[in-house]
N, C-alpha and C. Protein backbone atom coordinates (compact mmCIF):
# COMPACT_ATOMS: atom_id res chain seq x y z
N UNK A 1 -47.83 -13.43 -18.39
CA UNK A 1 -46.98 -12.30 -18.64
C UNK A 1 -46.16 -11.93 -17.40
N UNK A 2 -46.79 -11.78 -16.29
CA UNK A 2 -46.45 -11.74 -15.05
C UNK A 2 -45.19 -12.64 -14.68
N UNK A 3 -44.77 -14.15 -14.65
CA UNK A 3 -44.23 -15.15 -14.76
C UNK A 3 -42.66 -14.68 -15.67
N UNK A 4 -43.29 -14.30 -16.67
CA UNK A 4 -42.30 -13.84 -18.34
C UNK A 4 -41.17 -13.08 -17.31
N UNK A 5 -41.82 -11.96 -17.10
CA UNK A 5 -41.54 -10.74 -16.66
C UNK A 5 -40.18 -11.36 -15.03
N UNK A 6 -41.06 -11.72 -13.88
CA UNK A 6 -40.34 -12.03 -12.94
C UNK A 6 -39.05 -13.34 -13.52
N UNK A 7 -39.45 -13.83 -14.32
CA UNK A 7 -38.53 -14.50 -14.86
C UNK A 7 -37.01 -13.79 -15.31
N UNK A 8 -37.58 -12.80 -16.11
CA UNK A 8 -36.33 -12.32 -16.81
C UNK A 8 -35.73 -11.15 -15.24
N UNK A 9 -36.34 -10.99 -14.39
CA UNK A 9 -35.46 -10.31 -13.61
C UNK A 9 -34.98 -11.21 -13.02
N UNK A 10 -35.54 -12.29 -12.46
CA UNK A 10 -34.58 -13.19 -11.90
C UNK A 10 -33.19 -13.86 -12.34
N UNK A 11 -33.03 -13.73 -13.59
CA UNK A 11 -31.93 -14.02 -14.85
C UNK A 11 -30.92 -12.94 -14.25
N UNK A 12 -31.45 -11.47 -14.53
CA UNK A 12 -30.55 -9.93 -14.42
C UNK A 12 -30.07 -10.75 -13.07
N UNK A 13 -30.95 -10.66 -12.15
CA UNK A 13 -30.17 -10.66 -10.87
C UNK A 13 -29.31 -12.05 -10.65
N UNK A 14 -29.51 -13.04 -11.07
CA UNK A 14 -28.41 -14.01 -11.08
C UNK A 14 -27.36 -13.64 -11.88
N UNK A 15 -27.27 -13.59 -12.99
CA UNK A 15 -26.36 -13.07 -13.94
C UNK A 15 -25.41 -11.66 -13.07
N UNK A 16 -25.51 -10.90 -12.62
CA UNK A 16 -24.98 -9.69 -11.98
C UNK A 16 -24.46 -10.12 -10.59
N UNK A 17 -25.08 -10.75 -10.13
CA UNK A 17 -24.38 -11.49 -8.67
C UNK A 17 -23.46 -12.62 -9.16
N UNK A 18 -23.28 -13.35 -10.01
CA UNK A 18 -22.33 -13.80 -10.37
C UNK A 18 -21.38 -13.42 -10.96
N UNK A 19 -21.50 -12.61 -11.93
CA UNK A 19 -20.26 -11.37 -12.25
C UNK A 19 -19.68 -10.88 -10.91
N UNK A 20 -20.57 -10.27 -9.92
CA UNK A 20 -19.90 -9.54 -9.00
C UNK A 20 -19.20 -10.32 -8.41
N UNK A 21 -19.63 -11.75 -7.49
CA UNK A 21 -18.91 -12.87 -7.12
C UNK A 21 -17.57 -13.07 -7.74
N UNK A 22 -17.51 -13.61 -9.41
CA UNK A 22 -16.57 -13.90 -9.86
C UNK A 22 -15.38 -12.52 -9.57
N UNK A 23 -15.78 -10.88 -9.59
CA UNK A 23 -14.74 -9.95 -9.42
C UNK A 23 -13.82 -10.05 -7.98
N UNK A 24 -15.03 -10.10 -7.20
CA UNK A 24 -14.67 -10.92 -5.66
C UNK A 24 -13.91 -11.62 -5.23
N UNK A 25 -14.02 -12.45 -5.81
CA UNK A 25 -12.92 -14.07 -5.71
C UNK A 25 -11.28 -13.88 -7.03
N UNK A 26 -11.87 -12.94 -7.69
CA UNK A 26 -10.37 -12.62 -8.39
C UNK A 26 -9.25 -11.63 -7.90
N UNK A 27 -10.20 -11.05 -6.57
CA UNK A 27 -9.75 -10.01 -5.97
C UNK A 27 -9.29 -10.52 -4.39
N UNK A 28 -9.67 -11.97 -3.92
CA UNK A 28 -9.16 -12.46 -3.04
C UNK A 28 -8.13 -13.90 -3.47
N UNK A 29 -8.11 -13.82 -4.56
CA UNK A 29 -6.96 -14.93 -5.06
C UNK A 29 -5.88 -14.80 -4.54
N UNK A 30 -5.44 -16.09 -3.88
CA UNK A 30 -4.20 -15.71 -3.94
C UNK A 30 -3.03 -14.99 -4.36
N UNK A 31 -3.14 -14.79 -5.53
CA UNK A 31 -2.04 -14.22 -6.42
C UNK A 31 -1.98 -12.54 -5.98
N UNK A 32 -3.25 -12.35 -6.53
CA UNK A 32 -3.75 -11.15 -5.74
C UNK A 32 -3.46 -10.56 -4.10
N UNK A 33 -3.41 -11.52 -3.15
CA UNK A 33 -3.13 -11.13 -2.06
C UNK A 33 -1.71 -10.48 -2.03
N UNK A 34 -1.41 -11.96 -2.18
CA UNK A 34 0.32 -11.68 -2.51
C UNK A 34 1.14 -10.60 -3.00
N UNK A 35 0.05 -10.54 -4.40
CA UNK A 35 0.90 -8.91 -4.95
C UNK A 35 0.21 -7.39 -4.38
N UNK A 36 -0.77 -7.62 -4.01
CA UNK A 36 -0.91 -6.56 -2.77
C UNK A 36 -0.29 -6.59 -1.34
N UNK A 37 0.20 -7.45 -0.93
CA UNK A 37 0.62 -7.69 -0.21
C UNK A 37 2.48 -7.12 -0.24
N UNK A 38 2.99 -6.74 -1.36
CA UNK A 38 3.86 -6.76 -1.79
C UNK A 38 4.13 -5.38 -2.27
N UNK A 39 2.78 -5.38 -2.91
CA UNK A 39 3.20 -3.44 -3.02
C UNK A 39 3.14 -2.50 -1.69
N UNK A 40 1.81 -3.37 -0.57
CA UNK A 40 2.05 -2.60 0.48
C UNK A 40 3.22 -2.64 1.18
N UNK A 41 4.31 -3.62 1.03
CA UNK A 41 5.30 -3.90 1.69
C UNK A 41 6.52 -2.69 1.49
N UNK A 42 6.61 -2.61 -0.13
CA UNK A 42 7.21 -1.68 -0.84
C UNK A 42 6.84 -0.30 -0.95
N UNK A 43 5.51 -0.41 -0.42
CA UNK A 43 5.37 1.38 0.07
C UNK A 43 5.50 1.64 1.40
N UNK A 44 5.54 0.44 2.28
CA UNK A 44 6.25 0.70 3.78
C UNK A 44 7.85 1.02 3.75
N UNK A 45 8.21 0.35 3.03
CA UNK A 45 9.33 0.70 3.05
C UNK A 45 10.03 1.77 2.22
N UNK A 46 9.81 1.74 1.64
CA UNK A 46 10.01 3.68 0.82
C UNK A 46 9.41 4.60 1.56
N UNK A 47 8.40 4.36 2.25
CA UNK A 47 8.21 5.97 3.23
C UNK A 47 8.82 5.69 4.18
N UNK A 48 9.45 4.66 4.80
CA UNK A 48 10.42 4.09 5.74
C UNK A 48 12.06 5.22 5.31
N UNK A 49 12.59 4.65 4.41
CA UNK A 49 13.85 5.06 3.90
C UNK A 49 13.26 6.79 3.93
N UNK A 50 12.01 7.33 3.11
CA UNK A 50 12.63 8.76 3.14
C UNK A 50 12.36 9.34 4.76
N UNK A 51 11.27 8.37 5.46
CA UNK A 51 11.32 9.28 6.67
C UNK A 51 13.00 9.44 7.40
N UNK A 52 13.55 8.13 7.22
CA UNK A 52 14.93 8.26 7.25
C UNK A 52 15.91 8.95 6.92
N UNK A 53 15.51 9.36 5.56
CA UNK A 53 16.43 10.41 4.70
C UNK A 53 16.07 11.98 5.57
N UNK A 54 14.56 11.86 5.74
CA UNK A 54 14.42 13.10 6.20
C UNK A 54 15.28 13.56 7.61
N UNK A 55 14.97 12.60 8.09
CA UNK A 55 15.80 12.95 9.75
C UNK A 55 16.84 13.47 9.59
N UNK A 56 17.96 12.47 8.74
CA UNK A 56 19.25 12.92 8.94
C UNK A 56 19.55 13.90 7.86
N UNK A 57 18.96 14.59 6.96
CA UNK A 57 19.08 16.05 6.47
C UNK A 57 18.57 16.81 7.78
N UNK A 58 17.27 16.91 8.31
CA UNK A 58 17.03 17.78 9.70
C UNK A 58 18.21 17.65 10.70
N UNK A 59 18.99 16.33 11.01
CA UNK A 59 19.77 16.00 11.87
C UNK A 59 20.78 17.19 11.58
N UNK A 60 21.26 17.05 10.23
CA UNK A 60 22.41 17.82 9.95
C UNK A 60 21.83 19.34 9.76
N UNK A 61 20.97 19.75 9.53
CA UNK A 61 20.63 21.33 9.65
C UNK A 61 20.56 21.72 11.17
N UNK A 62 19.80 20.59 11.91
CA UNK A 62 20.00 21.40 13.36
C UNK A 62 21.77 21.31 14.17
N UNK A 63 22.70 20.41 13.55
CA UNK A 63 23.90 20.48 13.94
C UNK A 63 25.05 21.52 13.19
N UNK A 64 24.47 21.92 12.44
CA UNK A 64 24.90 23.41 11.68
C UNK A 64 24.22 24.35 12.54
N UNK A 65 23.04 24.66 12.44
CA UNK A 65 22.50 25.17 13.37
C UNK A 65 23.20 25.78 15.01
N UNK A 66 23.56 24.88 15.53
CA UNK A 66 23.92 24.91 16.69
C UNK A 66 25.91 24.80 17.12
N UNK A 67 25.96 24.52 15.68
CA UNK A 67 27.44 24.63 15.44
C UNK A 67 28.08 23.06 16.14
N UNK A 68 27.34 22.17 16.33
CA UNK A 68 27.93 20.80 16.78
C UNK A 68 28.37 20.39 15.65
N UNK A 69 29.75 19.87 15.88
CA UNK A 69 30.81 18.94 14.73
C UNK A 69 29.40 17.08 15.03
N UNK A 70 29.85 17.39 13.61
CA UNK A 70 28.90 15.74 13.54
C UNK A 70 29.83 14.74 14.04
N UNK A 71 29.08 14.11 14.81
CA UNK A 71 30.24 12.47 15.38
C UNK A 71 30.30 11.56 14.49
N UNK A 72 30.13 11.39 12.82
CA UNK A 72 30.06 10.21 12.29
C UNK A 72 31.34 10.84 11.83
N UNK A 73 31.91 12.24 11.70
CA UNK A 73 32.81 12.69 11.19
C UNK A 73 33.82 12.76 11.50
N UNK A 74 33.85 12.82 12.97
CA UNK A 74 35.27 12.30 14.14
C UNK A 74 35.37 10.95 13.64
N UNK A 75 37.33 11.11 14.04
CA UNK A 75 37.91 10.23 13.80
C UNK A 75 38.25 9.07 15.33
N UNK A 76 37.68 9.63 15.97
CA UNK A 76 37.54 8.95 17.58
C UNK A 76 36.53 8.56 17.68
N UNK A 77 35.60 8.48 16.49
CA UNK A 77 34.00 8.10 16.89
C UNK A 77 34.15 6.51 17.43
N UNK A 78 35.45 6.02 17.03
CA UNK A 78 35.34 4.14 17.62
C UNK A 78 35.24 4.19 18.68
């Protein structure tokens, strides 16, 4: 009975470590890297652009602010 018994847990625990394995290895696939690799790229760069966006709205409130004519707006800026 004893035998029966360690038997069938030894089954659970192979059976469950191979599931987990197989999630593992579908999660380091290539394909997988790649397209994580890809969304992180695309969320660098969108918080890229708005930290960008942000500046130059602040840029232009502190040059209102202070009453400076913007230089992209001069015509001597060459």
């Amino acid at each position: 009975m004893k035998r029966i018994f360690w038997l069938i847990i030894g089954i659970a625990v192979g059976v469950y470590a191979v599931t987990r394995l197989k999630k593992r290895a579908q999660i380091l696939a290539p394909e997988s890297v790649q397209e994580s690799a890809a969304k992180l790229a695309a969320a660098v760069r969108h918080f890229g652009d708005q930290v960008r966006e942000g500046m130059a709205e602040r840029e232009t409130e502190l040059r209102d602010a202070l009453g400076i004519e913007n230089t992209h707006d001069r015509e001597d800026y060459r």
